[in-house]
Protein backbone atom coordinates (compact mmCIF):
# COMPACT_ATOMS: atom_id res chain seq x y z
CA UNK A 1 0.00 0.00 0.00
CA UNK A 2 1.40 3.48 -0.63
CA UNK A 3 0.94 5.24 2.58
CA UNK A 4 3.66 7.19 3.56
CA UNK A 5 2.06 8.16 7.05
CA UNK A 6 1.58 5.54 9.68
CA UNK A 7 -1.49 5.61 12.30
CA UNK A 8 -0.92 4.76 15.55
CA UNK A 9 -3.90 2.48 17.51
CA UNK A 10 -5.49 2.72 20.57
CA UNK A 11 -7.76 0.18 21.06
CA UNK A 12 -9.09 1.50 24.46
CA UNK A 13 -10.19 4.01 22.77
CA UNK A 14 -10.71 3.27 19.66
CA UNK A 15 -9.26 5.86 17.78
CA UNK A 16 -6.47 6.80 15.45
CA UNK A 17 -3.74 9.59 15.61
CA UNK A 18 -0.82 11.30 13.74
CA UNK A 19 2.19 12.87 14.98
CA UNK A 20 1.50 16.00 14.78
CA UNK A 21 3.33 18.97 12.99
CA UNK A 22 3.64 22.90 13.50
CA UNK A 23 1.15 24.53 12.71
CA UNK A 24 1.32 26.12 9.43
CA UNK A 25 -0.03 29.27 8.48
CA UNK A 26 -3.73 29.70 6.62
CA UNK A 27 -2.44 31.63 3.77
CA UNK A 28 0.73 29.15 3.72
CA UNK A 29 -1.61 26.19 3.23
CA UNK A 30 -3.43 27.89 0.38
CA UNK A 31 -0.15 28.97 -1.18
CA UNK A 32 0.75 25.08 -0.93
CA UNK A 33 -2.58 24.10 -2.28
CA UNK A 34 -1.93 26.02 -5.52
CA UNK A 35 2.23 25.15 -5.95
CA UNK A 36 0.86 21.44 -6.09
CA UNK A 37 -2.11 21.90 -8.39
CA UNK A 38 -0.03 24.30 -10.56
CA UNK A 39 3.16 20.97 -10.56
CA UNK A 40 0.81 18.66 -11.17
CA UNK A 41 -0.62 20.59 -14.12
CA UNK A 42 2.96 20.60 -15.64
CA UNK A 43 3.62 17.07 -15.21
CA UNK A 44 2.10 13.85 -16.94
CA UNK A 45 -0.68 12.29 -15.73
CA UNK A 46 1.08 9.24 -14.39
CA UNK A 47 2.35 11.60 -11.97
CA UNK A 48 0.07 13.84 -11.21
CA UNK A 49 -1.68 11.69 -8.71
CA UNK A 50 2.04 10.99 -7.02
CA UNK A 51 1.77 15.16 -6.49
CA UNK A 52 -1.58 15.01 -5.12
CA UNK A 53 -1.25 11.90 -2.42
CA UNK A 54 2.29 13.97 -1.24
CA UNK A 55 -0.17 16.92 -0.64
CA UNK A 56 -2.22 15.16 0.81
CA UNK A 57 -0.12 13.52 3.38
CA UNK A 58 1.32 16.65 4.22
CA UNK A 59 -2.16 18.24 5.17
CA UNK A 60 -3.03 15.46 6.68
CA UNK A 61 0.32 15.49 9.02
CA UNK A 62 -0.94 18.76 9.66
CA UNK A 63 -4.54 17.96 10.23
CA UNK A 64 -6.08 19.89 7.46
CA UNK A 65 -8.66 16.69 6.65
CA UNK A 66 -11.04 19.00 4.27
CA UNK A 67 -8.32 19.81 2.51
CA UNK A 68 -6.21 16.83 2.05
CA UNK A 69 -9.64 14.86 0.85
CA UNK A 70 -9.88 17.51 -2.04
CA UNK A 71 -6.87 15.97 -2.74
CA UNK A 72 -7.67 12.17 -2.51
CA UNK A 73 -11.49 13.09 -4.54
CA UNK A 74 -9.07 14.34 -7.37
CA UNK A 75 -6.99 11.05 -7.51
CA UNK A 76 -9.77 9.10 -7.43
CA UNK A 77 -11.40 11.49 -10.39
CA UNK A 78 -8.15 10.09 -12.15
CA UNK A 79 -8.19 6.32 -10.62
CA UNK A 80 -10.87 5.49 -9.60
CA UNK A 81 -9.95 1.61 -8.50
CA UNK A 82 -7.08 3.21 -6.36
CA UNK A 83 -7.85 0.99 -3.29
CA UNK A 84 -5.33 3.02 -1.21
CA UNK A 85 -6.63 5.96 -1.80
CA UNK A 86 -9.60 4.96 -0.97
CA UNK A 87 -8.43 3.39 2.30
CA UNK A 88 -6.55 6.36 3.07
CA UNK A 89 -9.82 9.37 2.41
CA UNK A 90 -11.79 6.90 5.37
CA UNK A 91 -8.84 7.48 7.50
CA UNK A 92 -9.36 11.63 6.78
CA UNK A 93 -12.88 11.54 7.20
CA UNK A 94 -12.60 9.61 9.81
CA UNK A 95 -10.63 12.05 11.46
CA UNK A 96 -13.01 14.91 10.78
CA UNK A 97 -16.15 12.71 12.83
CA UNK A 98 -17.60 11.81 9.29
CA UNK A 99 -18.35 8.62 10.28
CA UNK A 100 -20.84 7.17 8.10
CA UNK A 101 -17.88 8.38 4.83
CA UNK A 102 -15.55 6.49 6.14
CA UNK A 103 -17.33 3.39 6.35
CA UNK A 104 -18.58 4.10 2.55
CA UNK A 105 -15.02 4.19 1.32
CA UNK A 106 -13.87 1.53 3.81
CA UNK A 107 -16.58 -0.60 2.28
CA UNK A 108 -15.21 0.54 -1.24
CA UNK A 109 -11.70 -0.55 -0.29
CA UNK A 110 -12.68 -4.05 1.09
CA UNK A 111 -14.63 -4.08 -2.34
CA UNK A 112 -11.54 -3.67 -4.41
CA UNK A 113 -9.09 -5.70 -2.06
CA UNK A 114 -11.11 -7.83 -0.38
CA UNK A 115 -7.79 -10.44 0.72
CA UNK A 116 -6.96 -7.27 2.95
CA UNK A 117 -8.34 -7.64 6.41
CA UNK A 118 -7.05 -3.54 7.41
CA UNK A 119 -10.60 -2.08 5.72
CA UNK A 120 -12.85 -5.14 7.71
CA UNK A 121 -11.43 -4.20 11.03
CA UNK A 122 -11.23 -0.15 11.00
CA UNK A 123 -14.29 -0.53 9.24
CA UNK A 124 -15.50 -2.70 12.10
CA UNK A 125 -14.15 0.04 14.85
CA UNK A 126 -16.34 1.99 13.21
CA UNK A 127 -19.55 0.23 13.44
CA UNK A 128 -18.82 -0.48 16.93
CA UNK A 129 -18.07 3.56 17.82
CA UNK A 130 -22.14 3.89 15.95
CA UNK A 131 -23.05 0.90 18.30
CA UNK A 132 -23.85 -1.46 15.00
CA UNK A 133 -22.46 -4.02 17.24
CA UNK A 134 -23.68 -7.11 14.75
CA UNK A 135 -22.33 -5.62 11.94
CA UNK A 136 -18.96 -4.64 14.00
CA UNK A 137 -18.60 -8.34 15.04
CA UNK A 138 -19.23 -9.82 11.33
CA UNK A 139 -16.41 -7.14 10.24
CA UNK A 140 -14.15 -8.57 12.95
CA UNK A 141 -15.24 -11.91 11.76
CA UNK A 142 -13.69 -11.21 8.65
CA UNK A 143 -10.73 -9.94 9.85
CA UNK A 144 -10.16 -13.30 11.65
CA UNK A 145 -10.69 -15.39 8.76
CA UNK A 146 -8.02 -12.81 6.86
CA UNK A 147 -5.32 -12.75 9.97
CA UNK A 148 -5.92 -15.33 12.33
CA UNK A 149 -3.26 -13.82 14.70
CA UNK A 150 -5.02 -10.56 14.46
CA UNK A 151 -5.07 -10.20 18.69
CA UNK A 152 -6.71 -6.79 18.03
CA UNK A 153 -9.53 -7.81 16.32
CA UNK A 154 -10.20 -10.74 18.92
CA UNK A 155 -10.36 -7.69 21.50
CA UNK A 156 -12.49 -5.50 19.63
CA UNK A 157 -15.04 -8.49 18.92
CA UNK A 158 -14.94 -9.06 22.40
CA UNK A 159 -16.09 -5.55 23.16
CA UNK A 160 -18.53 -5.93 20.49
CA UNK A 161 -20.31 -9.47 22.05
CA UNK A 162 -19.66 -8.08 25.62
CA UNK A 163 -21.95 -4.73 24.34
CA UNK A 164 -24.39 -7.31 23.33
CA UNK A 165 -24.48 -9.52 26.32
CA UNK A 166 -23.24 -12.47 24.86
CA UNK A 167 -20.65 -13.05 27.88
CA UNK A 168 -19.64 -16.13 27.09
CA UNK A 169 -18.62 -15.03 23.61
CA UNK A 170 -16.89 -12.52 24.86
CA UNK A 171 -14.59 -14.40 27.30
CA UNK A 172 -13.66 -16.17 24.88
CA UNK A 173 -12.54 -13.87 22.19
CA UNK A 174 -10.79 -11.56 25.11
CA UNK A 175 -9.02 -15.34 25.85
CA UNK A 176 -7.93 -15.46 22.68
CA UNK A 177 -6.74 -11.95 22.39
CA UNK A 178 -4.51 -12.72 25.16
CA UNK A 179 -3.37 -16.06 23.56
CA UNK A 180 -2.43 -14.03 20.46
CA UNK A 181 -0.87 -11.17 22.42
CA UNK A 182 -0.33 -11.67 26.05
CA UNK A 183 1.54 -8.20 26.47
CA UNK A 184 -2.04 -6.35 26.25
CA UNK A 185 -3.32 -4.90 29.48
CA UNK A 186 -7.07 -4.17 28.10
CA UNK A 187 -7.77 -8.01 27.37
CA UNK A 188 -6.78 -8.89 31.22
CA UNK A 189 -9.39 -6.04 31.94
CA UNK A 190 -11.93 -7.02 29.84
CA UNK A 191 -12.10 -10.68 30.62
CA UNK A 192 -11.86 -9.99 34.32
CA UNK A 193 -15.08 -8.02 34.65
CA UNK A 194 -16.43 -10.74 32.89
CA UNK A 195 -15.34 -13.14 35.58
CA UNK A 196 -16.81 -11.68 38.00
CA UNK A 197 -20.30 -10.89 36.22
CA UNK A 198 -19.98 -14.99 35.94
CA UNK A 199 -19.08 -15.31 39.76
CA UNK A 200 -15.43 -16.31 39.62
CA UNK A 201 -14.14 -13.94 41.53
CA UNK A 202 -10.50 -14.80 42.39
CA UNK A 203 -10.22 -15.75 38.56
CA UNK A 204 -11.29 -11.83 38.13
CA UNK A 205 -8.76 -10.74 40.81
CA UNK A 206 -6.14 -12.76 39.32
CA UNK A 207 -6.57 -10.99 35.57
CA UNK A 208 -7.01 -7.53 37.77
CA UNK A 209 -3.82 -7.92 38.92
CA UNK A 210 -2.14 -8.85 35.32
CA UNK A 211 -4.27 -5.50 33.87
CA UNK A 212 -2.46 -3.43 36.51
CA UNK A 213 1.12 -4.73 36.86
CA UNK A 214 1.37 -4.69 32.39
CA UNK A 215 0.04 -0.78 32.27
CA UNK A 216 0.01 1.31 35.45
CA UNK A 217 -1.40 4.29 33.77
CA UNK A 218 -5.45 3.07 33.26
CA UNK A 219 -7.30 3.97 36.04
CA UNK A 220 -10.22 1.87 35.45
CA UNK A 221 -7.62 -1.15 35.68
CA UNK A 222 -7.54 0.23 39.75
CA UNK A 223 -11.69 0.80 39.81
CA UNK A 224 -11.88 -2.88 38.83
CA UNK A 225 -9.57 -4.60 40.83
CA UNK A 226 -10.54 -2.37 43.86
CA UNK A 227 -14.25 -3.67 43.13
CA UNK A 228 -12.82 -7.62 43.28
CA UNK A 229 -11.19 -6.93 46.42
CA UNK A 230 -14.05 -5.46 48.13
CA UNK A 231 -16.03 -8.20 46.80
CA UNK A 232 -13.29 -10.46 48.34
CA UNK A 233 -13.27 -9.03 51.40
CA UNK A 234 -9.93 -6.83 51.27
CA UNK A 235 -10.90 -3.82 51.98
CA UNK A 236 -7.76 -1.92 52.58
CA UNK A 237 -6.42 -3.32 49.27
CA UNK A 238 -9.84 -1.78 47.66
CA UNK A 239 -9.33 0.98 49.40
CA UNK A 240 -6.28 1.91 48.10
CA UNK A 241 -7.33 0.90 44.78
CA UNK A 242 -10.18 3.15 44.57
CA UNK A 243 -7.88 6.15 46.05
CA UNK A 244 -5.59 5.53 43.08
CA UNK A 245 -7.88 5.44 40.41
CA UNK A 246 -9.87 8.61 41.53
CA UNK A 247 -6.07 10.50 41.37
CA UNK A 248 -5.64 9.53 37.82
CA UNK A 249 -9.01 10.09 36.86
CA UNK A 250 -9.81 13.71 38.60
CA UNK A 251 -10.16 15.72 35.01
CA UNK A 252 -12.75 13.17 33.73
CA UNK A 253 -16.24 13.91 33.29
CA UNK A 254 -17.29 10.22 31.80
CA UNK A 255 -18.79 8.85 34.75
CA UNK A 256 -19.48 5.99 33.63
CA UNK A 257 -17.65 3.33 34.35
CA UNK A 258 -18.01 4.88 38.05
CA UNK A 259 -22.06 4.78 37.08
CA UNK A 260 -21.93 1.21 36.92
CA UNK A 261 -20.24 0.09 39.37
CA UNK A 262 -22.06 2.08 41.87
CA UNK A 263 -25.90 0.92 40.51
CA UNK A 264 -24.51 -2.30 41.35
CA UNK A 265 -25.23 -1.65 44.84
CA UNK A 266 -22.80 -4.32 45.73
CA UNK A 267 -23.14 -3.94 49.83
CA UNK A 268 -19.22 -4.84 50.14
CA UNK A 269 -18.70 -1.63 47.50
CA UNK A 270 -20.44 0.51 50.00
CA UNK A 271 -18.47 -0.90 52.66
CA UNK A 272 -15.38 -0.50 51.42
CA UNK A 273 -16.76 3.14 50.80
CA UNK A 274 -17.48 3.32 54.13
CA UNK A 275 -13.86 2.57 55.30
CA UNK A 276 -12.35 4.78 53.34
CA UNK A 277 -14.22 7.97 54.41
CA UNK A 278 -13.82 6.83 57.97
CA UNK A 279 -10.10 6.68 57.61
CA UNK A 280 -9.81 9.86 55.66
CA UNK A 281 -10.96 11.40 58.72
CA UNK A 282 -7.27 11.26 60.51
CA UNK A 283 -5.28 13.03 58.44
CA UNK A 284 -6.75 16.42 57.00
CA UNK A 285 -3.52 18.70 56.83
CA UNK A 286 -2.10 16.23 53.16
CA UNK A 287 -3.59 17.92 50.57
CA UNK A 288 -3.23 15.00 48.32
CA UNK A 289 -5.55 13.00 50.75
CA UNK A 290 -7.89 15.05 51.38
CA UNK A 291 -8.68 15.83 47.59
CA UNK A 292 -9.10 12.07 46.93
CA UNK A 293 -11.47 12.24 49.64
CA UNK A 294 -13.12 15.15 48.23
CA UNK A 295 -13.45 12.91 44.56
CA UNK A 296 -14.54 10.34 46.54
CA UNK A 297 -17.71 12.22 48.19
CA UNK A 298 -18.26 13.92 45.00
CA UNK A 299 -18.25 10.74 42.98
CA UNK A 300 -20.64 9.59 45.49
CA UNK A 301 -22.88 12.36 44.90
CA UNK A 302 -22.75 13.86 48.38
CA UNK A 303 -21.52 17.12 47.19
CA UNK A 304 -22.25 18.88 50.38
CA UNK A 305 -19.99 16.79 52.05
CA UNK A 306 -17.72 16.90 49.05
CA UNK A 307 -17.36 21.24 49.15
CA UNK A 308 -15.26 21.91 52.14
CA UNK A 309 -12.81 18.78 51.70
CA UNK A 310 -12.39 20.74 48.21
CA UNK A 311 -11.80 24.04 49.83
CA UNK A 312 -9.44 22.46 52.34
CA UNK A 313 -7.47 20.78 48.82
CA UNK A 314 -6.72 24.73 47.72
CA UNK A 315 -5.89 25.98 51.42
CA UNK A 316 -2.96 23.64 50.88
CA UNK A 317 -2.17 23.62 47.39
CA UNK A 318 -3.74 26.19 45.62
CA UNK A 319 -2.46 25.85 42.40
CA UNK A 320 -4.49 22.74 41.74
CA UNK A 321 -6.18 23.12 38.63
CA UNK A 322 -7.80 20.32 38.77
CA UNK A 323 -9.34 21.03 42.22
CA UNK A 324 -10.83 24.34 41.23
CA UNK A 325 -12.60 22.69 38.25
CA UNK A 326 -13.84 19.99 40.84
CA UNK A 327 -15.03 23.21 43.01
CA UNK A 328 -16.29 25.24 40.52
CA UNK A 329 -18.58 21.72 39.43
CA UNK A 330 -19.98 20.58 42.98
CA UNK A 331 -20.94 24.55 43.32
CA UNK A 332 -22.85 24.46 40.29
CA UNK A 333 -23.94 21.47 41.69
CA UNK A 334 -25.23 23.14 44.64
CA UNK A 335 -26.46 26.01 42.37
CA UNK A 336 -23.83 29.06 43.71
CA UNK A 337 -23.07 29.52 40.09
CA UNK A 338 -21.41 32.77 40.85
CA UNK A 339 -18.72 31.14 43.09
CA UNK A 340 -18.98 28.27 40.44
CA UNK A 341 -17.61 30.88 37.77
CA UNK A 342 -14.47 32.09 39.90
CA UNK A 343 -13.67 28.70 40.57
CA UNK A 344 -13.52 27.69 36.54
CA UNK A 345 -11.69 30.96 36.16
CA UNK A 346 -9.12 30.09 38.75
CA UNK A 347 -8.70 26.88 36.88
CA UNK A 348 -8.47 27.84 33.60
CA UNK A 349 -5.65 30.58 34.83
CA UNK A 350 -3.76 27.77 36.38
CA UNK A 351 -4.42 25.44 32.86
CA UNK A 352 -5.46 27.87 30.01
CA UNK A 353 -6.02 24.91 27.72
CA UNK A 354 -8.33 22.93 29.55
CA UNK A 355 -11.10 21.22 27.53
CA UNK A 356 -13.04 19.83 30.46
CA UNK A 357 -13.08 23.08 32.41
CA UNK A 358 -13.57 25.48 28.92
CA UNK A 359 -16.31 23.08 28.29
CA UNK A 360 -18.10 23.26 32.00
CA UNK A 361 -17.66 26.65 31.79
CA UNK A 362 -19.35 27.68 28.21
CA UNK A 363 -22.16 25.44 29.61
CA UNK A 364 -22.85 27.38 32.69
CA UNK A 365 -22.12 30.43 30.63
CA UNK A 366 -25.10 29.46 28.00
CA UNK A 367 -27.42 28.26 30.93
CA UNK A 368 -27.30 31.81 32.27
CA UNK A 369 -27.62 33.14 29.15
CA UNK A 370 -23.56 35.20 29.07
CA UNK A 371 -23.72 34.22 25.62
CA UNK A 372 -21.13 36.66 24.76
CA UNK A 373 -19.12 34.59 27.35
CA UNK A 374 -20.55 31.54 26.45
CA UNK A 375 -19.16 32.64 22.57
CA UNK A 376 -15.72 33.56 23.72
CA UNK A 377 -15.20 29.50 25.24
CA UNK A 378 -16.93 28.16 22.38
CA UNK A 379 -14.72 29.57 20.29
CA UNK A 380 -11.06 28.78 22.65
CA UNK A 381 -11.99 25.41 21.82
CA UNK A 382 -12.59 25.64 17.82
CA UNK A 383 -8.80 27.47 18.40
CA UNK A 384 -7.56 24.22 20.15
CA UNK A 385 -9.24 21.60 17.89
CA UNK A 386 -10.47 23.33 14.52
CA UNK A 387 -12.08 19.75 12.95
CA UNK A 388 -14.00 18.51 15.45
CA UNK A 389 -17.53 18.83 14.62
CA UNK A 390 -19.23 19.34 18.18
CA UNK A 391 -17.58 22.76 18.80
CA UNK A 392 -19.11 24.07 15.51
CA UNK A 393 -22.87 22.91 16.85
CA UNK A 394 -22.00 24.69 20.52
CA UNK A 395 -21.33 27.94 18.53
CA UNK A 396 -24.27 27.29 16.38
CA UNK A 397 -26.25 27.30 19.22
CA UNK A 398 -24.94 30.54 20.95
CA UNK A 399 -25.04 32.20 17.86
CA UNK A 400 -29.06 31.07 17.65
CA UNK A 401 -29.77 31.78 20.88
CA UNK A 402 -28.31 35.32 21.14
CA UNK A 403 -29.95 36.54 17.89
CA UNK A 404 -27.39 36.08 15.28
CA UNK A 405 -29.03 33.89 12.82
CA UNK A 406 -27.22 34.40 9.74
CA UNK A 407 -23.56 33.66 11.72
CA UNK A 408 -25.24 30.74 13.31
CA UNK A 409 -26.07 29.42 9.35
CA UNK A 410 -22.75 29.86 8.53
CA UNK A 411 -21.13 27.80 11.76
CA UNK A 412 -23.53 25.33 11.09
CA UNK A 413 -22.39 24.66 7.51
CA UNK A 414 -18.61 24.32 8.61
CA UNK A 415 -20.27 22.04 11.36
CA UNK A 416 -21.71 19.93 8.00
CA UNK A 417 -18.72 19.60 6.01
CA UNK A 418 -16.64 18.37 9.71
CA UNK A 419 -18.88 15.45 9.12
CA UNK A 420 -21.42 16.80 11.93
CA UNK A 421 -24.55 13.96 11.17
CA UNK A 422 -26.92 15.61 13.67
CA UNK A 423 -27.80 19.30 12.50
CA UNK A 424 -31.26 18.25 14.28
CA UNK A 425 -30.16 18.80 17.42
CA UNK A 426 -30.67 22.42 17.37
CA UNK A 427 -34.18 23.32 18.31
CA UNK A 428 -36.12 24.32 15.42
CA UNK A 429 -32.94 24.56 13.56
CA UNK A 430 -33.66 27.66 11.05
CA UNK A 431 -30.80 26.82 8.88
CA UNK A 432 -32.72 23.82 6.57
């Protein structure tokens, strides 16, 4: 295959990155855009495609996806059974959030080279991001049949049968994934929450342990294992598990992995909850315990137990940027959205390029209707991250709300050509 850039996977996540480049000036990129249609005009046609796909992998090294898929369209205007250029425009849209594209040329690809398993399994990835979990899992299938040591795609299935309750299924591809690659910290975690949904819980303790000791960085490796101690009985091993994980995981705002484990209602959980407040009550002048304890309460919901073990965090370390955006929060919580403000502000002084905190903050701004404020975040975060879609339909919305229809129009076509799918969700959307 021609590709000249190489992705890099995360299967936790699911998602694919580049090393990323300077950023290169606007008028730069246009000057580039007409240097390579102007040497492409002036060579033969055998090369001018060779011109375009080095213009394109240079936009897309620098994250200009719009513009490098001009680039692949024209290629294929030229050859149009160029499978890698088709595999690599998925990859740009894909990029972009233009989901449903990317599977349409992925499809187009495994069309054209279908003894290649790479378009079956990102095309797979994709299905399972949409939660198409049966058609994920027959994509995966395929990639199986192509590359039987394919560990990845084992993993991903797994996900994919696990999403569908078919535990069993699951166990058994996650098995396999760590047959096939035993290095690979998310199979261990996988198949041990299985375990214990099954009721072997040392079995679940003993691929806890493996998750943890191969990557130390995951912090729902610690929520898990701290859940099969406390369901063992170890409580101060739980505890400290739980302690750890809510350290690593203090920006997040996905709750829910925390969600579920809590609606389990699992009465050793809440004991092992239990302890650890109780012993957090000894030592209130480490600011490192004390915040944990503060996550704890506020993971827990008890937010008015949660505010002053905050407050106490920033008496003794208050340049903890994370700690005013976990004030400013419960305050919301507890509707003083004035204080709530100063606290975000604090935080974003401390960390200027914080998405979770620009993001609480624009909300609370557009809930009190500062939609000049609420504007100004919005558009910090376009700044940050210029192709993803979401931003566009959060400025959109501003722009609607405040009265500026015509602006709002125009965000929401730059939202459509990101790859946004979901103009709908602006309220009587005026822009159809």
């Amino acid at each position: 295959m021609r590709r000249q850039f190489v992705p890099v996977y995360d299967f936790i996540s699911t998602g694919i990155t580049f090393v990323k480049n300077d950023n290169v000036i606007m008028t730069m990129k246009k000057i580039q855009f007409l240097l390579c249609i102007l040497w492409s005009s002036l060579t033969g046609q055998g090369q001018i495609s060779a011109e375009y796909n080095e213009c394109a992998i240079e936009l897309m090294n620098e994250h200009d996806y719009p513009a490098a898929i001009q680039y692949y369209d024209r290629i294929l205007s030229l050859h149009p059974n160029d499978t890698a250029t088709w595999f690599d425009r998925a990859m740009a849209k894909e990029f972009m959030g233009n989901l449903a594209g990317a599977i349409a040329d992925y499809s187009a690809f495994a069309r054209m080279d279908a003894g290649s398993p790479d378009g079956y399994f990102l095309r797979g990835l994709l299905f399972g991001k949409l939660h198409n979990y049966k058609a994920a899992i027959a994509d995966f299938d395929k990639t199986v049949a192509l590359e039987e040591k394919n560990a990845d795609a084992y993993y991903n299935r797994g996900l994919a049968r696990f999403a569908l309750n078919d535990n069993k299924a699951a166990l058994a591809d996650f098995s396999e994934a760590i047959h096939r690659r035993p290095t690979h910290a998310g199979s261990y975690c996988k198949r041990a929450w299985i375990k214990c949904l099954m009721g072997d819980l040392k079995g679940a303790l003993a691929d806890g342990e493996a998750a943890v000791s191969l990557d130390t960085t995951q912090a729902e490796a610690y929520y898990n294992r701290g859940y099969y101690k406390a369901a063992l009985k170890d409580f101060k091993g739980a505890i400290e598990d739980y302690m750890q994980a809510l350290a690593m995981d203090a920006w997040e705002e996905n709750r829910n992995l925390q969600t579920a484990l809590f609606e389990r209602q699992q009465p050793q959980y809440w004991e092992a909850m239990k302890h650890c407040l109780e012993g957090s009550k000894t030592n209130n002048s480490d600011a490192k315990v004390v915040f944990q304890t503060a996550l704890l309460k506020d993971y827990l919901h008890d937010y008015s137990a949660a505010l002053p073990d905050y407050r106490r965090t920033l008496e003794l370390k208050p340049d903890n940027a994370v700690a005013w955006y976990k004030l400013a929060g419960v305050l919301e919580k507890l509707n003083n959205n004035k204080e709530a403000l100063n606290a975000y502000n604090r935080s974003l002084v401390l960390d200027s390029t914080s998405v979770p905190a620009l993001q609480a903050r624009y909300q609370l701004h557009f809930r009190l209707k500062n939609y000049n404020n609420a504007l100004q975040d919005v558009n910090r975060l376009i700044l940050q991250n210029p192709w993803w879609p979401d931003y566009y339909l959060q400025r959109a919305a501003v722009l609607l709300a405040a009265g500026n229809k015509s602006e709002a129009c125009i965000t929401m076509s730059r939202y459509r050509e990101l790859g946004g799918v979901h103009p709908e969700e602006l309220k009587d959307n005026p822009c159809k």
